[in-house]
C-alpha atoms as a PDB file:
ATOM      1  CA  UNK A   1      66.106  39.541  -0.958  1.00  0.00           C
ATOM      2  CA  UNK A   2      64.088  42.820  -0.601  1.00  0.00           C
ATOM      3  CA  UNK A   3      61.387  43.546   1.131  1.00  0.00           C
ATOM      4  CA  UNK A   4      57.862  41.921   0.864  1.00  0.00           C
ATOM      5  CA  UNK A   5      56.262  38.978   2.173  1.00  0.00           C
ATOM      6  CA  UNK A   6      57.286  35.485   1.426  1.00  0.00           C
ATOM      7  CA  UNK A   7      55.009  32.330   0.953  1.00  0.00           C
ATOM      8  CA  UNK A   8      56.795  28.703   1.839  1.00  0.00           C
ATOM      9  CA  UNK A   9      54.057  25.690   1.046  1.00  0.00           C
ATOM     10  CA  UNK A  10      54.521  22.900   3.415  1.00  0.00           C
ATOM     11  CA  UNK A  11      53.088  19.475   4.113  1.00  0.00           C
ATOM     12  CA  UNK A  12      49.157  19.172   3.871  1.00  0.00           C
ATOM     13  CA  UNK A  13      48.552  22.788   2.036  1.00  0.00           C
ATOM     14  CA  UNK A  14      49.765  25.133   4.721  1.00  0.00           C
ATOM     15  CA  UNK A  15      51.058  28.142   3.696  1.00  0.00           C
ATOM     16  CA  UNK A  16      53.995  29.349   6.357  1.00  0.00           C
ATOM     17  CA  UNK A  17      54.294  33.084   5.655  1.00  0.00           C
ATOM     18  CA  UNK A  18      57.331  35.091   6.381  1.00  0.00           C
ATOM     19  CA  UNK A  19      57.388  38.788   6.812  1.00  0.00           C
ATOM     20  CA  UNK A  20      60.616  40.628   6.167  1.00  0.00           C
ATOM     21  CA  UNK A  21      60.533  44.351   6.902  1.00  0.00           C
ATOM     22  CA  UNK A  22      56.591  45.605   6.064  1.00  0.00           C
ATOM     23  CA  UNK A  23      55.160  47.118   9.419  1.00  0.00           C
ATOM     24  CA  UNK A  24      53.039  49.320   9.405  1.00  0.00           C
ATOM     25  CA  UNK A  25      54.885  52.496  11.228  1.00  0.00           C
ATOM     26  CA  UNK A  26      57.622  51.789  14.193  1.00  0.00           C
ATOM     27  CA  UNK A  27      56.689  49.801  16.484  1.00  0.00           C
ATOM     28  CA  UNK A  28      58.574  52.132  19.258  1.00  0.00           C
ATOM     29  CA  UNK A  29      55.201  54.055  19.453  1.00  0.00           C
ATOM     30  CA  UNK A  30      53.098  50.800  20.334  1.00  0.00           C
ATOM     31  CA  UNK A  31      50.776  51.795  23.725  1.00  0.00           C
ATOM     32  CA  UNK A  32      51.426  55.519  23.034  1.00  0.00           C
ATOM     33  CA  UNK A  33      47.787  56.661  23.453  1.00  0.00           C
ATOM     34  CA  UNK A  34      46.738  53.925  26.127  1.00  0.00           C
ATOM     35  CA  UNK A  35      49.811  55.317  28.072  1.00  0.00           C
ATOM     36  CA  UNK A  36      48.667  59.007  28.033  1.00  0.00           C
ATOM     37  CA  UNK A  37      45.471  58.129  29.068  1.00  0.00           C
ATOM     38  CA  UNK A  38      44.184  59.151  32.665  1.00  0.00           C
ATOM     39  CA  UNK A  39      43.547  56.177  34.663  1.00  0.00           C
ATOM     40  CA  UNK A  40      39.541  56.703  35.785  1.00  0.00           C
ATOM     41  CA  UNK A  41      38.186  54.251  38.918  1.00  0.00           C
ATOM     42  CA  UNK A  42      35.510  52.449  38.179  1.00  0.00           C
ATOM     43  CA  UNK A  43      32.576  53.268  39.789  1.00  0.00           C
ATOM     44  CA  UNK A  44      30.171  51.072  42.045  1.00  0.00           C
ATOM     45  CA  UNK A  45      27.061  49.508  39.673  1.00  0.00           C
ATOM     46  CA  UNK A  46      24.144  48.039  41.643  1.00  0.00           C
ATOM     47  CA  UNK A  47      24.056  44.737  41.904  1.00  0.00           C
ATOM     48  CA  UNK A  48      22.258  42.743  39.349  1.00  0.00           C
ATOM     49  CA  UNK A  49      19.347  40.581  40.199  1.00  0.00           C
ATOM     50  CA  UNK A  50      20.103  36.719  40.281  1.00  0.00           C
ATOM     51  CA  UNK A  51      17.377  33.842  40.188  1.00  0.00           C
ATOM     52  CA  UNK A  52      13.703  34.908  39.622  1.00  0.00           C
ATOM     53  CA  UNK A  53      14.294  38.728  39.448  1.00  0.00           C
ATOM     54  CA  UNK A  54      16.569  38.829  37.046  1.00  0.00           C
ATOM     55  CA  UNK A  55      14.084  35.900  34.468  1.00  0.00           C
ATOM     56  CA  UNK A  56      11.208  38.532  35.618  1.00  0.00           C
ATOM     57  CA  UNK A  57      13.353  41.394  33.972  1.00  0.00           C
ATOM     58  CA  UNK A  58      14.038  39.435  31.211  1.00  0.00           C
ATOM     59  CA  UNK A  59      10.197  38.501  30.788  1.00  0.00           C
ATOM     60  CA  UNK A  60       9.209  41.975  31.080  1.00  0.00           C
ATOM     61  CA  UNK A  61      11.904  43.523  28.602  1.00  0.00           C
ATOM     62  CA  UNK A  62      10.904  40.667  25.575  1.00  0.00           C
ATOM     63  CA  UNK A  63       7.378  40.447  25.969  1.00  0.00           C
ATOM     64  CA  UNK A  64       6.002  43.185  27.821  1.00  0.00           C
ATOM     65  CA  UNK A  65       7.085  46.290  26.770  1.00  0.00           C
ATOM     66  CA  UNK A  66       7.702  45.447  23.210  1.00  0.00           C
ATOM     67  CA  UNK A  67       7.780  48.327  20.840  1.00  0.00           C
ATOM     68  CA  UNK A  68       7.531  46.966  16.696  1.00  0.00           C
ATOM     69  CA  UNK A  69       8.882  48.814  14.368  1.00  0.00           C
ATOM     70  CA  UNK A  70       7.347  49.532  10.713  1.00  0.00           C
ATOM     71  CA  UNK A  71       7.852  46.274   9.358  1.00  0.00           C
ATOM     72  CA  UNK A  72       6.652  44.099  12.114  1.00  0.00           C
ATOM     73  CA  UNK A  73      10.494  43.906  13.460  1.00  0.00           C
ATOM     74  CA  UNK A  74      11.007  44.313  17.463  1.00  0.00           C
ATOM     75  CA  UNK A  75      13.128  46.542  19.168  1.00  0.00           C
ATOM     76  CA  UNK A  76      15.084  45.456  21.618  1.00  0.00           C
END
């Protein structure tokens, strides 16, 4: 057999597919670029309101200070 990609039906219409040989480049390479790339820290975020503050931010940003665009759509 050569290469390509073969199709076995089995019970119930399921199609079992076997791949012999097609990748797309080696797969020696896999992780190269996440591997070169400098590990940054994360950096400390304020902490997000909980409870009322954060349904008063919400309130604000969907009602409040609603921009429309042409159209009558909203941005959010």
């Amino acid at each position: 057999m050569g290469k390509g990609a073969y199709f076995f039906l089995l019970d119930d219409n399921e199609v079992f597919l076997i791949i012999n040989c097609l990748v797309h480049g080696s797969l020696a390479r896999a992780g190269k670029v996440k591997s070169q790339t400098p590990k940054v820290e994360a950096q400390e975020k304020k902490k997000t309101p909980k409870g009322r503050a954060k349904k008063r931010i919400l309130y604000n940003r969907r009602f409040v200070n609603v921009t429309t665009l042409p159209g009558g759509k909203r941005r959010m």
